[in-house]
Protein backbone atom coordinates (compact mmCIF):
# COMPACT_ATOMS: atom_id res chain seq x y z
CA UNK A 1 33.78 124.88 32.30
CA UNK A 2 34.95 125.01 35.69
CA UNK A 3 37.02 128.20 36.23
CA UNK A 4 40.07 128.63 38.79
CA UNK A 5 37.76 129.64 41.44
CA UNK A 6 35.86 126.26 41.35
CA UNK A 7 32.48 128.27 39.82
CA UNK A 8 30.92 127.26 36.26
CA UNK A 9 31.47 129.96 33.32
CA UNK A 10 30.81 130.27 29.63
CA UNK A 11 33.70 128.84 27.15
CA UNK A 12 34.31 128.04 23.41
CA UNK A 13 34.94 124.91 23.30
CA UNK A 14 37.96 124.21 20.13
CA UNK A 15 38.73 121.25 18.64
CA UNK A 16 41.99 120.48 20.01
CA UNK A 17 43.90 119.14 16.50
CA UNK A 18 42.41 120.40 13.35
CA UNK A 19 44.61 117.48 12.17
CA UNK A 20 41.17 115.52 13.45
CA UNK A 21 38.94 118.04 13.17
CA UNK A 22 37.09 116.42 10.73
CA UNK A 23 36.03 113.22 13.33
CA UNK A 24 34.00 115.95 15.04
CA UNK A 25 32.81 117.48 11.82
CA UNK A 26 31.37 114.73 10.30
CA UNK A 27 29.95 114.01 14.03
CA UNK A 28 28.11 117.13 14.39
CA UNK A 29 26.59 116.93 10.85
CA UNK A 30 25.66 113.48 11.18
CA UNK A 31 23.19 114.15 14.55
CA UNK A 32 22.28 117.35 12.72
CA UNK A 33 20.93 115.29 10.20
CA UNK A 34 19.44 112.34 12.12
CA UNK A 35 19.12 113.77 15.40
CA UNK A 36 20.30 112.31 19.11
CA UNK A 37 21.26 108.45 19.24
CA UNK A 38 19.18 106.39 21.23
CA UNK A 39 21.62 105.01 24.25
CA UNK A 40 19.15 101.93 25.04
CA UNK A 41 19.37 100.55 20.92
CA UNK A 42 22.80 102.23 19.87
CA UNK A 43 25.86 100.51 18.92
CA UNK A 44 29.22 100.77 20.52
CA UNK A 45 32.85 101.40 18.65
CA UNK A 46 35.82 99.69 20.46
CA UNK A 47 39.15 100.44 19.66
CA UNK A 48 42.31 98.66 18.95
CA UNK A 49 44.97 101.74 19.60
CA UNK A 50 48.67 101.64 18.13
CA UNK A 51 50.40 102.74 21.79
CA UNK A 52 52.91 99.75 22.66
CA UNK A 53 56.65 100.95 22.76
CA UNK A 54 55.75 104.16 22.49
CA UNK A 55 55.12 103.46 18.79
CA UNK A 56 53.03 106.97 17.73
CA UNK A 57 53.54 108.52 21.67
CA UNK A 58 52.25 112.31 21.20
CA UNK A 59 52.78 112.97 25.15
CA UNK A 60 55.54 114.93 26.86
CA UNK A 61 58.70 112.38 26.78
CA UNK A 62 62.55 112.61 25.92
CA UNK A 63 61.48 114.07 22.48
CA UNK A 64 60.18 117.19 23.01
CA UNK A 65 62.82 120.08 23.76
CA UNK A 66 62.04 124.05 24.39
CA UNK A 67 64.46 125.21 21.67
CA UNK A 68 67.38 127.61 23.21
CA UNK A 69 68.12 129.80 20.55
CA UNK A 70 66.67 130.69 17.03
CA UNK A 71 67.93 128.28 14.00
CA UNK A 72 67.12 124.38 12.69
CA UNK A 73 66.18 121.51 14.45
CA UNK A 74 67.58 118.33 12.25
CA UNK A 75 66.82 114.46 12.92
CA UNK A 76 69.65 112.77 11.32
CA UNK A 77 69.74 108.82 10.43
CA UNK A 78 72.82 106.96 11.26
CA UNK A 79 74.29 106.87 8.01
CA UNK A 80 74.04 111.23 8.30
CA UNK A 81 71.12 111.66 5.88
CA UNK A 82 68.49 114.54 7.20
CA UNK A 83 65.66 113.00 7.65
CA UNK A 84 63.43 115.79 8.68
CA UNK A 85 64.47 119.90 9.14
CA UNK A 86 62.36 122.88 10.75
CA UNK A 87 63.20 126.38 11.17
CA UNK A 88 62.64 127.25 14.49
CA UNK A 89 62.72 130.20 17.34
CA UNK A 90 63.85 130.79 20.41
CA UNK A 91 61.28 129.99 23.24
CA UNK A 92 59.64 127.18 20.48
CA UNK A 93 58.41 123.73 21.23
CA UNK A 94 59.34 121.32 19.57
CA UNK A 95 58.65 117.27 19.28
CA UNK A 96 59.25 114.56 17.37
CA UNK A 97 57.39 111.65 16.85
CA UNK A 98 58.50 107.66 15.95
CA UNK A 99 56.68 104.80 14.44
CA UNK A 100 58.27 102.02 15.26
CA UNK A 101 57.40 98.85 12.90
CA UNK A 102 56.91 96.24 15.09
CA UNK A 103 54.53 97.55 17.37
CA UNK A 104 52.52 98.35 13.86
CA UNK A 105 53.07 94.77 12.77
CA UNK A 106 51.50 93.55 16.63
CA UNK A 107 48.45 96.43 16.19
CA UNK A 108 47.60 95.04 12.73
CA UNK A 109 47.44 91.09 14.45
CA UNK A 110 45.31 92.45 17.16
CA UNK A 111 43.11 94.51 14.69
CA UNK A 112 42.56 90.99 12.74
CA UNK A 113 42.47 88.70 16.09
CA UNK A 114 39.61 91.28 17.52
CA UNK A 115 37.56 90.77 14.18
CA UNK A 116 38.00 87.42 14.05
CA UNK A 117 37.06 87.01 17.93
CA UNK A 118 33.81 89.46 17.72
CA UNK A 119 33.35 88.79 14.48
CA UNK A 120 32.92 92.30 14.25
CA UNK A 121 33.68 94.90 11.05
CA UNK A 122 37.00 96.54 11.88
CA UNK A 123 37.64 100.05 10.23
CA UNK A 124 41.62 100.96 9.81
CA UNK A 125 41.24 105.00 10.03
CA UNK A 126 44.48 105.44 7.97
CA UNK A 127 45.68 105.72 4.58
CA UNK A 128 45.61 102.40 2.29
CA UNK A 129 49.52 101.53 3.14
CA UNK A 130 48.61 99.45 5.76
CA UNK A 131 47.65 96.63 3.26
CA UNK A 132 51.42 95.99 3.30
CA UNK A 133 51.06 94.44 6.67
CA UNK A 134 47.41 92.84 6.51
CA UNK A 135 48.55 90.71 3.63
CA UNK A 136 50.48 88.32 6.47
CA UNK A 137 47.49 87.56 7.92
CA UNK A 138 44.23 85.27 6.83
CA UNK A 139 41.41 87.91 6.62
CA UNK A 140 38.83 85.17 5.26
CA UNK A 141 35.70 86.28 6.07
CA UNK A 142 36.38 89.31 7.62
CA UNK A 143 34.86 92.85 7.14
CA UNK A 144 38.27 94.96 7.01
CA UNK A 145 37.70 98.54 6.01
CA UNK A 146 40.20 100.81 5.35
CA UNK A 147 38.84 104.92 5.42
CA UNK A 148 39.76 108.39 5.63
CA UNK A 149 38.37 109.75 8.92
CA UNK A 150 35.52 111.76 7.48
CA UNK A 151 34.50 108.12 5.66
CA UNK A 152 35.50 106.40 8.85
CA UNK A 153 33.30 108.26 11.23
CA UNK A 154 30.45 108.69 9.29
CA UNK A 155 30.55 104.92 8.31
CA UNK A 156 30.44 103.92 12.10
CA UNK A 157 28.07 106.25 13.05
CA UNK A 158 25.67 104.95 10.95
CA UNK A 159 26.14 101.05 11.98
CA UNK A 160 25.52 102.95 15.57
CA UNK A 161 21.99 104.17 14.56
CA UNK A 162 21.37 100.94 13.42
CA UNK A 163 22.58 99.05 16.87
CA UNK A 164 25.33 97.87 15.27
CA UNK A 165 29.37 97.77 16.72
CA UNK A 166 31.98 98.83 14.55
CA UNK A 167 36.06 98.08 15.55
CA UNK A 168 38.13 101.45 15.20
CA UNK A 169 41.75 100.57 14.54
CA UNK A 170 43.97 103.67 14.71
CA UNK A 171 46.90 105.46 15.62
CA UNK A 172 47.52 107.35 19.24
CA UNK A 173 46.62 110.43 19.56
CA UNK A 174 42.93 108.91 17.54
CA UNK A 175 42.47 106.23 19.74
CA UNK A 176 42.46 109.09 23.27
CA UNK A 177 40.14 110.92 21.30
CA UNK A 178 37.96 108.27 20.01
CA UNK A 179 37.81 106.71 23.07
CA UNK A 180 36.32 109.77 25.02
CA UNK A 181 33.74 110.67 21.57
CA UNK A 182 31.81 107.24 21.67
CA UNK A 183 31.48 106.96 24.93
CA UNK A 184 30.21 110.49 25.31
CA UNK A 185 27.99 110.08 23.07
CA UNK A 186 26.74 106.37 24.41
CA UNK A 187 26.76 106.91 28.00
CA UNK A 188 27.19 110.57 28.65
CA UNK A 189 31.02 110.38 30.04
CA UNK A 190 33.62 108.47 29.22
CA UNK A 191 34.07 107.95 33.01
CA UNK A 192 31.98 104.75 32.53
CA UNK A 193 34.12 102.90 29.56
CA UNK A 194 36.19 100.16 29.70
CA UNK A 195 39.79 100.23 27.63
CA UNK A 196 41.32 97.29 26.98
CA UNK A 197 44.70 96.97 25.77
CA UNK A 198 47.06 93.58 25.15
CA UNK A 199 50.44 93.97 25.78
CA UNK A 200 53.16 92.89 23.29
CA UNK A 201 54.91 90.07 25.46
CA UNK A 202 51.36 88.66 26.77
CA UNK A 203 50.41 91.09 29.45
CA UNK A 204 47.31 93.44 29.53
CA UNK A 205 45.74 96.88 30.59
CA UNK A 206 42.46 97.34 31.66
CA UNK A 207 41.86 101.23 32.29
CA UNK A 208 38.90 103.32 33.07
CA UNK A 209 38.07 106.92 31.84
CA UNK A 210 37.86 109.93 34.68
CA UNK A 211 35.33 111.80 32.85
CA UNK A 212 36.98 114.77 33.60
CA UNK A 213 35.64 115.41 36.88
CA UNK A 214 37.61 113.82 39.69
CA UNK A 215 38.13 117.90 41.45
CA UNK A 216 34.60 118.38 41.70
CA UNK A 217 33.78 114.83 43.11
CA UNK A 218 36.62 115.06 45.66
CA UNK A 219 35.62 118.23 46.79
CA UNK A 220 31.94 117.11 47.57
CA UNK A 221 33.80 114.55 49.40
CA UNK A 222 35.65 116.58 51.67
CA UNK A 223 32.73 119.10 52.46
CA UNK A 224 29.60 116.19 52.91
CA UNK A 225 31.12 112.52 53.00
CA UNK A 226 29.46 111.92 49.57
CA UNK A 227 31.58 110.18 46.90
CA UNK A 228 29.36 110.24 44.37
CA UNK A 229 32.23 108.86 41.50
CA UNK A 230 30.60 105.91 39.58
CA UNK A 231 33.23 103.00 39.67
CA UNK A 232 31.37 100.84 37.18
CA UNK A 233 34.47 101.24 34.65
CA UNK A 234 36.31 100.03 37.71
CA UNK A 235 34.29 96.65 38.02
CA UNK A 236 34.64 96.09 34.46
CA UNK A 237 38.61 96.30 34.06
CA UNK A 238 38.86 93.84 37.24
CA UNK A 239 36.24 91.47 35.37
CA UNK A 240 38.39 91.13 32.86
CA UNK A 241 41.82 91.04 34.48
CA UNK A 242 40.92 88.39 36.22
CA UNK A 243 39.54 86.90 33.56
CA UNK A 244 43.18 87.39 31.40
CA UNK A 245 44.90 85.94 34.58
CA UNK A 246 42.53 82.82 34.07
CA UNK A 247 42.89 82.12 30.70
CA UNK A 248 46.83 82.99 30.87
CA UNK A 249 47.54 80.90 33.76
CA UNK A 250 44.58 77.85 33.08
CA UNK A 251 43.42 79.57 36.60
CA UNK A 252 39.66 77.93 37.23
CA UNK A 253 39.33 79.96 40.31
CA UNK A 254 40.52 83.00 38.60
CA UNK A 255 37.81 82.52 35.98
CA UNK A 256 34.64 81.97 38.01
CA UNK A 257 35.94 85.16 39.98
CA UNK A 258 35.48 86.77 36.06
CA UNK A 259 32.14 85.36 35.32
CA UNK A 260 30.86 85.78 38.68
CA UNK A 261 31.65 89.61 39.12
CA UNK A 262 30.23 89.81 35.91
CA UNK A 263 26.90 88.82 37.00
CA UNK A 264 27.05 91.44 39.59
CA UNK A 265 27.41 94.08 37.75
CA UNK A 266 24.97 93.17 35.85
CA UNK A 267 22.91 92.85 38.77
CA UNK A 268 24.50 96.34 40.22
CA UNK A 269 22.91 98.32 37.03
CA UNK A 270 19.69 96.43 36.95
CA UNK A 271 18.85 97.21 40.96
CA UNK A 272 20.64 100.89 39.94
CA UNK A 273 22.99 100.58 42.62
CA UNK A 274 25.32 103.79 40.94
CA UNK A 275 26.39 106.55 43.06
CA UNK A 276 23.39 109.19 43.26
CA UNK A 277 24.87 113.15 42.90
CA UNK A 278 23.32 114.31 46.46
CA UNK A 279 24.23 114.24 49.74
CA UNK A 280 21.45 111.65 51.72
CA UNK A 281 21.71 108.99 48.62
CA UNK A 282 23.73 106.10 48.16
CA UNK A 283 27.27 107.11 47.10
CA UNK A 284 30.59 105.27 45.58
CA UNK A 285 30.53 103.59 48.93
CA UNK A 286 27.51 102.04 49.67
CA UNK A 287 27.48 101.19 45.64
CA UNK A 288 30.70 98.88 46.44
CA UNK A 289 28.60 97.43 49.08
CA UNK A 290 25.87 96.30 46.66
CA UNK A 291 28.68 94.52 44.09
CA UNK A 292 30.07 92.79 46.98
CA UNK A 293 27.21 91.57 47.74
CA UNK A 294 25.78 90.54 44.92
CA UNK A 295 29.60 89.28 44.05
CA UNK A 296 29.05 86.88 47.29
CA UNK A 297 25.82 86.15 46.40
CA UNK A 298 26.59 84.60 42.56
CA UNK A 299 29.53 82.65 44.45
CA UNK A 300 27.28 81.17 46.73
CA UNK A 301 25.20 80.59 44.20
CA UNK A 302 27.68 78.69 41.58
CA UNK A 303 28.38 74.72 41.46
CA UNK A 304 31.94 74.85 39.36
CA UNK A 305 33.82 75.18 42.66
CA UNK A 306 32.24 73.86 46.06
CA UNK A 307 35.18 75.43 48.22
CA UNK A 308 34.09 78.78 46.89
CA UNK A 309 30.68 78.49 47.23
CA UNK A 310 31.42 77.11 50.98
CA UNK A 311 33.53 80.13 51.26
CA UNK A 312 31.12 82.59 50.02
CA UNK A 313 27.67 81.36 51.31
CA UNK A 314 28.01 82.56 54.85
CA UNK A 315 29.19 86.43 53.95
CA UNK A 316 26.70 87.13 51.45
CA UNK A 317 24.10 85.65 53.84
CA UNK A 318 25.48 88.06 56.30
CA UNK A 319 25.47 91.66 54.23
CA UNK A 320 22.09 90.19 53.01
CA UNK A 321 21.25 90.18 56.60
CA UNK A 322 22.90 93.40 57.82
CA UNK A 323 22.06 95.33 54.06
CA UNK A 324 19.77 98.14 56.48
CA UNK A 325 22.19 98.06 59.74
CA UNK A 326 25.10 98.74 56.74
CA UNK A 327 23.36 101.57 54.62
CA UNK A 328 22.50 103.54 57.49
CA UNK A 329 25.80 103.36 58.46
CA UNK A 330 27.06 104.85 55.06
CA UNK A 331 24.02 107.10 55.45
CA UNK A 332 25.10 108.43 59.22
CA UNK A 333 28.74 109.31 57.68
CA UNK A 334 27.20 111.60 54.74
CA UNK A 335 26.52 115.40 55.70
CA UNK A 336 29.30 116.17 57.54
CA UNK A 337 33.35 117.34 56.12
CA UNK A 338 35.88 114.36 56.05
CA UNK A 339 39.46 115.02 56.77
CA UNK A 340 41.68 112.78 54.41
CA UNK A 341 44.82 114.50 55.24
CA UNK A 342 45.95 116.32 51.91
CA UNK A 343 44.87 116.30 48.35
CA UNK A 344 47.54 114.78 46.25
CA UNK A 345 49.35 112.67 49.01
CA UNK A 346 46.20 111.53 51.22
CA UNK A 347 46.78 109.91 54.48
CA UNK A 348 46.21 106.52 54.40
CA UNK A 349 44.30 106.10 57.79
CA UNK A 350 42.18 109.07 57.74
CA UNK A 351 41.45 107.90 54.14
CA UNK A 352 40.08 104.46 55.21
CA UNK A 353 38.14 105.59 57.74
CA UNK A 354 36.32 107.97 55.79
CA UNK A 355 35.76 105.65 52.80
CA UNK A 356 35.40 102.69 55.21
CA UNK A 357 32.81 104.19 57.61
CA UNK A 358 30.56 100.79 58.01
CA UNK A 359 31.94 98.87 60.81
CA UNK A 360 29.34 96.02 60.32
CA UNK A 361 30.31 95.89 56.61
CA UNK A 362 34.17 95.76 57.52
CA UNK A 363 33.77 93.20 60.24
CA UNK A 364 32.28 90.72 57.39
CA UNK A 365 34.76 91.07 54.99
CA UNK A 366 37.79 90.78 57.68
CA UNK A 367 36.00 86.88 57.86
CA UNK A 368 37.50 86.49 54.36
CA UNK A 369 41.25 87.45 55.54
């Protein structure tokens, strides 16, 4: 861990809920038994997570209370029956937590939907009540499994070995965990995954993990001008925004904006274009240099819209053109502290200049304003 002084040191590491202690059990035994997965061949668990209307919230909201004086906390229906009662202290926590049924009713639907759509086995990591709700939908050829988490874990990790992907369906507080554990385990940091969750009245959120290590990154910033924080997640979750807007809106443009940043980032990890960890090497910034260019470039490229590709063709011939002039740039503004005018409240100005260093690079793109 990093201590308070910003220096590595020793820690035991504990399982933060031994409510879920048993995901990490059965995780641990299962590599102790068949050893490391095999990133390149491995399978990958998505996750449909119950979170809309803060239907199983476990974070700090207008139900948690530091309790004033020693006696019972009571939650009380309307009609005055007690519906739950704990003994408490002074100086306690305490928090309440509430399932809301539609919300459930939607995370079933898109548990079902994303099967159907990937046609992918989805794994409900609950207890068997939820067949309640799954009857009101048409599960005809699906693979719907419903587990204990031991049973769930173990039974995913397995299709992993194998190169296989296996839906997780849970609650919450599973889904922040899960989310972080595959990922880990796939990529090394869960800085690198993409979340995707639809939205109740149509909407959608598209959100990246942090891996944990934004302080250290920012501080490398500030003392050498290197950035070295890997924004693939980042690429991803605007792929596939602008893909939603597309399909919500029957926006073409919108679309081939999707499709075409997806082909440069697939480009962007085939030419490993990701931010190196040392000072010298091609950071965040010159990375986002590379996917706009190789953005332009699959624009030009395209037929399905001619005013795009018009558009396009000149600025990707340009950074194509100016790629050396650019990096060395980026390269010349490495080595040396950056002032970005605070930590939490940066100053906008300072900010852009530092992460904006290339003046050949921003004189192209002001041609597309």
């Amino acid at each position: 861990m990093w201590n308070k002084a910003g220096k590595s040191q020793d820690t035991k590491a504990v399982i933060p809920d031994r409510s879920y202690a048993g995901v990490y059990q059965a995780t641990i035994d299962f590599c102790k038994k068949h050893g490391a997965f095999n990133p390149s061949t491995m399978g990958s668990v998505p996750n449909v997570g119950l979170m809309a209307q803060k239907a199983e919230e476990y974070g700090s909201h207008d139900k948690t209370f530091e309790v004033p004086f020693d006696g019972t906390v009571q939650v009380i229906d309307q009609n005055g029956l007690v519906l739950l009662s704990h003994e408490v202290e002074k100086g306690d926590i305490w928090r309440m937590c509430q399932t809301k049924d539609a919300p459930i009713q939607d995370w079933v639907k898109l548990a079902v939907t994303r099967a159907r759509l990937s046609q992918t086995p989805a794994v409900f990591w609950l207890d068997p009540k939820l067949k309640q709700y799954l009857q009101n939908h048409d599960t005809t050829g699906l693979e719907i499994h419903i587990m204990s988490l031991e049973e769930a874990t173990s039974f995913s990790l397995a299709r992993i070995k194998e190169g296989m992907d296996t839906i997780s369906v849970t609650g919450n507080v599973l889904r922040d965990y899960l989310t972080d554990l595959f990922p880990i385990l796939e990529l090394g940091t869960s800085a690198k995954m993409l979340s995707i969750v639809p939205l109740m009245n149509g909407g959608g959120l598209f959100e990246t993990g942090a891996g944990g290590s934004a302080p250290k990154h920012v501080e490398q910033f500030v003392e050498e001008g290197h950035l070295r924080w890997d924004s693939l997640g980042e690429f991803l979750a605007l792929a596939v925004s602008l893909e939603h807007l597309g399909q919500t809106f029957q926006n073409n443009k919108a679309l081939l904006l999707a499709e075409t940043l997806d082909q440069a980032t697939g480009k962007w990890l085939e030419n490993d274009k990701s931010p190196a960890r040392v000072v010298g090497k091609l950071d965040n910034k010159g990375g986002h240099f590379y996917l706009a260019m190789y953005w332009a470039e699959a624009l030009a490229a395209q037929t399905k819209d001619t005013g795009l590709q018009a558009k396009f063709a000149p600025i990707a011939k340009a950074m194509q053109d100016n790629e050396a002039k650019i990096l060395a740039e980026y390269n010349d503004s490495q080595g040396s502290k950056v002032d970005i005018g605070g930590y939490y409240r940066l100053d906008e100005a300072k900010t852009s200049k530092a992460l904006r260093p290339s003046e050949t690079f921003n004189g192209i793109l002001a041609e597309l304003i």
